[in-house]
C-alpha atoms as a PDB file:
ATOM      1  CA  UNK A   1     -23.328  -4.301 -45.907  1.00  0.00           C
ATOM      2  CA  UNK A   2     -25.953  -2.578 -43.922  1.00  0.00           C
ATOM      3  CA  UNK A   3     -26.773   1.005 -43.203  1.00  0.00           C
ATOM      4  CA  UNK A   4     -25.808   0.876 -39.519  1.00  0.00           C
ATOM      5  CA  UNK A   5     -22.230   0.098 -40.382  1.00  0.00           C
ATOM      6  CA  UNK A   6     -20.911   3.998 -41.180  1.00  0.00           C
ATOM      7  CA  UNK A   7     -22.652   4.175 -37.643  1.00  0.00           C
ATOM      8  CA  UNK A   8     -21.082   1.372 -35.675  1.00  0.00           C
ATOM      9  CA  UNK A   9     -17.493   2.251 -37.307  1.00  0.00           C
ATOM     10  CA  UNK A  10     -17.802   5.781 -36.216  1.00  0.00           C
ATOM     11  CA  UNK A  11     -18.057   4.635 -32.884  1.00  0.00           C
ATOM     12  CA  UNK A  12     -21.838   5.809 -31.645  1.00  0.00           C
ATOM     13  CA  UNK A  13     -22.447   6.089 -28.195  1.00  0.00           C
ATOM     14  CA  UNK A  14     -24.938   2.920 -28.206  1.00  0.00           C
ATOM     15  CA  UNK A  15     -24.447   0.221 -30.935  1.00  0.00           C
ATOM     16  CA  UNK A  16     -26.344   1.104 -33.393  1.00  0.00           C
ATOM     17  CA  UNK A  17     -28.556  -1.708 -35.734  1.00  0.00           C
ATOM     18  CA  UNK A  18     -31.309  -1.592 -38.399  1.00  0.00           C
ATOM     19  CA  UNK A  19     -34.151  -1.228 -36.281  1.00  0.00           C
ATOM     20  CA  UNK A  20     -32.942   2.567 -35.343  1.00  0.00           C
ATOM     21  CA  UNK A  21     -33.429   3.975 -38.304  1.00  0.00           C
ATOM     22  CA  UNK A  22     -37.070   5.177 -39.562  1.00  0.00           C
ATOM     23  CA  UNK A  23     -38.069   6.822 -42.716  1.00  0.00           C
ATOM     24  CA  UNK A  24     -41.315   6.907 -44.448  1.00  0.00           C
ATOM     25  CA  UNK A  25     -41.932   5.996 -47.744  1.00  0.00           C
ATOM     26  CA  UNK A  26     -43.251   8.893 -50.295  1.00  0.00           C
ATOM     27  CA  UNK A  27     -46.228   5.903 -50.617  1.00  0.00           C
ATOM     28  CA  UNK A  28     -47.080   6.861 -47.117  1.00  0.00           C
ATOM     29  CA  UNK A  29     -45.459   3.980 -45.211  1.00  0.00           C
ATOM     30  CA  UNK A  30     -43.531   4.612 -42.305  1.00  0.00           C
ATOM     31  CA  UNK A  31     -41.038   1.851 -41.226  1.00  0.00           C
ATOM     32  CA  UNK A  32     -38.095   0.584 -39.487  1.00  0.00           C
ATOM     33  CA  UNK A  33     -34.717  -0.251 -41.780  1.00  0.00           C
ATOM     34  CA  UNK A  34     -34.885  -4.010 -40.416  1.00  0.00           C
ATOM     35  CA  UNK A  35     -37.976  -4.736 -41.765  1.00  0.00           C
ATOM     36  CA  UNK A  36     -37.066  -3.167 -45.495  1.00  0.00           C
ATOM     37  CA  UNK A  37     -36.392  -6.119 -47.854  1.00  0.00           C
ATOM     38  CA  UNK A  38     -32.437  -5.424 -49.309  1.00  0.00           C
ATOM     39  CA  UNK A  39     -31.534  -6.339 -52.346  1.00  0.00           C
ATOM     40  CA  UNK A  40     -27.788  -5.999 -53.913  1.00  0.00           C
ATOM     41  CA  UNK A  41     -27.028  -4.238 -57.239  1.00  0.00           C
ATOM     42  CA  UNK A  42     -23.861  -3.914 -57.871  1.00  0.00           C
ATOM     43  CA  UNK A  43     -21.496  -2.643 -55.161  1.00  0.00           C
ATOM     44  CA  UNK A  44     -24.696  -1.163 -53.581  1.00  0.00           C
ATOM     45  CA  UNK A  45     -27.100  -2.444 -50.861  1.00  0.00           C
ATOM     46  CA  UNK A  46     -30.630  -1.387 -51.495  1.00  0.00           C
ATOM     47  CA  UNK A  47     -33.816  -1.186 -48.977  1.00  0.00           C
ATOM     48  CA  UNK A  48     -36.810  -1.016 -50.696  1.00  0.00           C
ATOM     49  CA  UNK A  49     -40.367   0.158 -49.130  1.00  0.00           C
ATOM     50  CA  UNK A  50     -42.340  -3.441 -49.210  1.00  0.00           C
ATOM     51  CA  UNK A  51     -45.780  -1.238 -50.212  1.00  0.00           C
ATOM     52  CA  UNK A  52     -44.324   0.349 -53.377  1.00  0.00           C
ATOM     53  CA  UNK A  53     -41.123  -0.879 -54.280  1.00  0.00           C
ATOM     54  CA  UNK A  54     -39.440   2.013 -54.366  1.00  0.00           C
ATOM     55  CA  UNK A  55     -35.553   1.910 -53.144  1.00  0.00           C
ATOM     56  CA  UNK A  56     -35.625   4.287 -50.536  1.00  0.00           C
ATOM     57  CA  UNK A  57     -32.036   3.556 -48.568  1.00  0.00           C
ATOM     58  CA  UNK A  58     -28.612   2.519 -50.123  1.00  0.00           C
ATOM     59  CA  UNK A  59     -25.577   2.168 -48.818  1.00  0.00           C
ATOM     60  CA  UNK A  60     -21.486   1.077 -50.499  1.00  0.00           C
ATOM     61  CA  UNK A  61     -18.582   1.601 -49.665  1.00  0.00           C
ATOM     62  CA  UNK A  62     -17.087   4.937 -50.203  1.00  0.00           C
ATOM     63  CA  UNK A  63     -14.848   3.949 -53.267  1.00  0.00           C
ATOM     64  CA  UNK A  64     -15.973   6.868 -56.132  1.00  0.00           C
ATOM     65  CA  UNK A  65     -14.864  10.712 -56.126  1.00  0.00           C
ATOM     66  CA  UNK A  66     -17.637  12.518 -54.313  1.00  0.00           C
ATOM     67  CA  UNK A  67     -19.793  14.889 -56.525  1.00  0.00           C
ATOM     68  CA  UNK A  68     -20.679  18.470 -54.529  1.00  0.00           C
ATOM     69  CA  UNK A  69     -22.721  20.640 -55.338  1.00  0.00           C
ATOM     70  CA  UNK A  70     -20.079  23.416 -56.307  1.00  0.00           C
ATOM     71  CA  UNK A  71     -20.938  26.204 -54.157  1.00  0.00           C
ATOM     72  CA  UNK A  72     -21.305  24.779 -50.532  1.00  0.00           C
ATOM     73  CA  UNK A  73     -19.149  22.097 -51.121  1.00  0.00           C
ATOM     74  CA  UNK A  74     -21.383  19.748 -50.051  1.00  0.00           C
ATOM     75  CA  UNK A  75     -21.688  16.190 -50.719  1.00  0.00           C
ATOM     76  CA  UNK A  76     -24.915  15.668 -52.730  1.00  0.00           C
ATOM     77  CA  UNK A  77     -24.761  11.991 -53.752  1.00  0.00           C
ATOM     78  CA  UNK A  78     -24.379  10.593 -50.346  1.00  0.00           C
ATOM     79  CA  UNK A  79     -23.292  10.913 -46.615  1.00  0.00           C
ATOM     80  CA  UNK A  80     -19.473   9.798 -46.055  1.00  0.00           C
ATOM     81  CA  UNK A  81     -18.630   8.338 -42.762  1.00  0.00           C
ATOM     82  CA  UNK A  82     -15.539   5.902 -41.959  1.00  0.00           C
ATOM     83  CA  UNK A  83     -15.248   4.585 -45.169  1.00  0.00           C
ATOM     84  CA  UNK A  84     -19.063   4.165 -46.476  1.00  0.00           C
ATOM     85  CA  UNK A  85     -21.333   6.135 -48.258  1.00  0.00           C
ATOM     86  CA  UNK A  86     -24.979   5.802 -48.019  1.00  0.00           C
ATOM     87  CA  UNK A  87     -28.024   7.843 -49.034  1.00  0.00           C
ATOM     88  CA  UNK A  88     -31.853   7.715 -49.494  1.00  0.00           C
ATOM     89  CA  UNK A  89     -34.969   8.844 -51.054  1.00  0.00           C
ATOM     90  CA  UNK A  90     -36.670  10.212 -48.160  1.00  0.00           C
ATOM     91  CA  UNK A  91     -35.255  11.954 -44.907  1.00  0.00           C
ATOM     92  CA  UNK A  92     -34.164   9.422 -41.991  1.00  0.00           C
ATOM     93  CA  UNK A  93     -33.682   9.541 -38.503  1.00  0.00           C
ATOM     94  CA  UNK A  94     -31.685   7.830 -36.124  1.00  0.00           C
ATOM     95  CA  UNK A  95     -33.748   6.470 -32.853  1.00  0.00           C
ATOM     96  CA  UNK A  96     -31.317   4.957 -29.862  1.00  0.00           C
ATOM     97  CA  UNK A  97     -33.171   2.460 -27.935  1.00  0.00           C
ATOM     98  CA  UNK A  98     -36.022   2.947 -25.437  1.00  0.00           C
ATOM     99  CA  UNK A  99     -35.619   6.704 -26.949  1.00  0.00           C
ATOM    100  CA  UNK A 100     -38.751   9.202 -26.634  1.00  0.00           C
ATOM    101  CA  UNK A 101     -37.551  11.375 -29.714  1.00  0.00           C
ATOM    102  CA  UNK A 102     -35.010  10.766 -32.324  1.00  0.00           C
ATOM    103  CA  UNK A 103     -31.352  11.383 -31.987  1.00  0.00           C
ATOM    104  CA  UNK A 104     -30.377  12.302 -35.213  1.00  0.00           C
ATOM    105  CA  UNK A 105     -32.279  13.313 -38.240  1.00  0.00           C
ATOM    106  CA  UNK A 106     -30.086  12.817 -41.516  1.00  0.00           C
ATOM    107  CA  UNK A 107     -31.268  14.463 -44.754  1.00  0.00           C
ATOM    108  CA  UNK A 108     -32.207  12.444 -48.124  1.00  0.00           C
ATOM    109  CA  UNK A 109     -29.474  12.394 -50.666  1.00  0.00           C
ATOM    110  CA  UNK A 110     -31.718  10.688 -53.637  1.00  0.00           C
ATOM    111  CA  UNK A 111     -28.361  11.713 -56.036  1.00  0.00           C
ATOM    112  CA  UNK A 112     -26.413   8.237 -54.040  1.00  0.00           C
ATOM    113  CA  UNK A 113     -28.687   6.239 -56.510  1.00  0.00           C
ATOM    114  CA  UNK A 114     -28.098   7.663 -59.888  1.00  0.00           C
ATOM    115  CA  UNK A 115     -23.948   8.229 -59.019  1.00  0.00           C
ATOM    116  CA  UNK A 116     -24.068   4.192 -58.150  1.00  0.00           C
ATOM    117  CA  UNK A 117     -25.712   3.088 -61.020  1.00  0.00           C
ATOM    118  CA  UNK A 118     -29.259   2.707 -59.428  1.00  0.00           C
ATOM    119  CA  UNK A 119     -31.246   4.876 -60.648  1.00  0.00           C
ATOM    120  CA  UNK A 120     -34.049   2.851 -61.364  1.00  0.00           C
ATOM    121  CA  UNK A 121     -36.443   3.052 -57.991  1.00  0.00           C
ATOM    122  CA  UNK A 122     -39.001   0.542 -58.206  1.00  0.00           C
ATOM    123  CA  UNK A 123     -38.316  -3.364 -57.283  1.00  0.00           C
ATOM    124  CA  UNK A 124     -37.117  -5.756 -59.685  1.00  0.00           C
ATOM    125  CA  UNK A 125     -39.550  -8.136 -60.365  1.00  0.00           C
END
């Protein structure tokens, strides 16, 4: 599972892939989601910052009641879209190709990791 697939099953105007999505680390790093070592725990697919270890992007699919934050309804442990849920550490954004500014900028939900189970941040040594 990767975090472009909520993306490409929802049908985006250009396919979207790994390398469109940038984020930077809390470490300082800013990089691409396809050069992010993953790592699987569980149900969940895990990108972790190759500076600090920390897992800054996770994605599943969307198989657990959502948890909201009770008085704007909103989703805090994770974006739903077509069937996956994903979340991350940090803010993203979404950068189609040859693309002078971003497209999309999609708002950290660090909750995704403790409601999967993944709580713990830092790489598995």
């Amino acid at each position: 599972m990767k975090i472009c697939d909520p993306f490409r099953a929802a049908g985006f105007f250009f396919l979207v892939a790994e390398r469109h999505f940038e984020l930077t680390c809390t470490c300082g790093v800013r990089q691409r989601a396809d050069v992010l070592p993953t790592r699987i725990a569980g149900k969940v697919t895990l990108y972790d910052c190759p500076s600090c270890g920390t897992s800054l992007v996770g994605v599943a699919k969307d198989d657990q009641a959502p948890v909201t934050d009770g008085a704007g309804q909103e989703y805090v442990d994770g974006h739903r879209m077509c069937g996956f849920v994903f979340g991350s550490m940090v803010d993203m954004e979404l950068w189609p190709p040859a693309a002078l500014e971003s497209y999309m900028a999609i708002p950290a939900r660090p909750a995704f990791f403790s409601a999967r189970g993944c709580a713990q941040t830092a790489r598995e040594s």
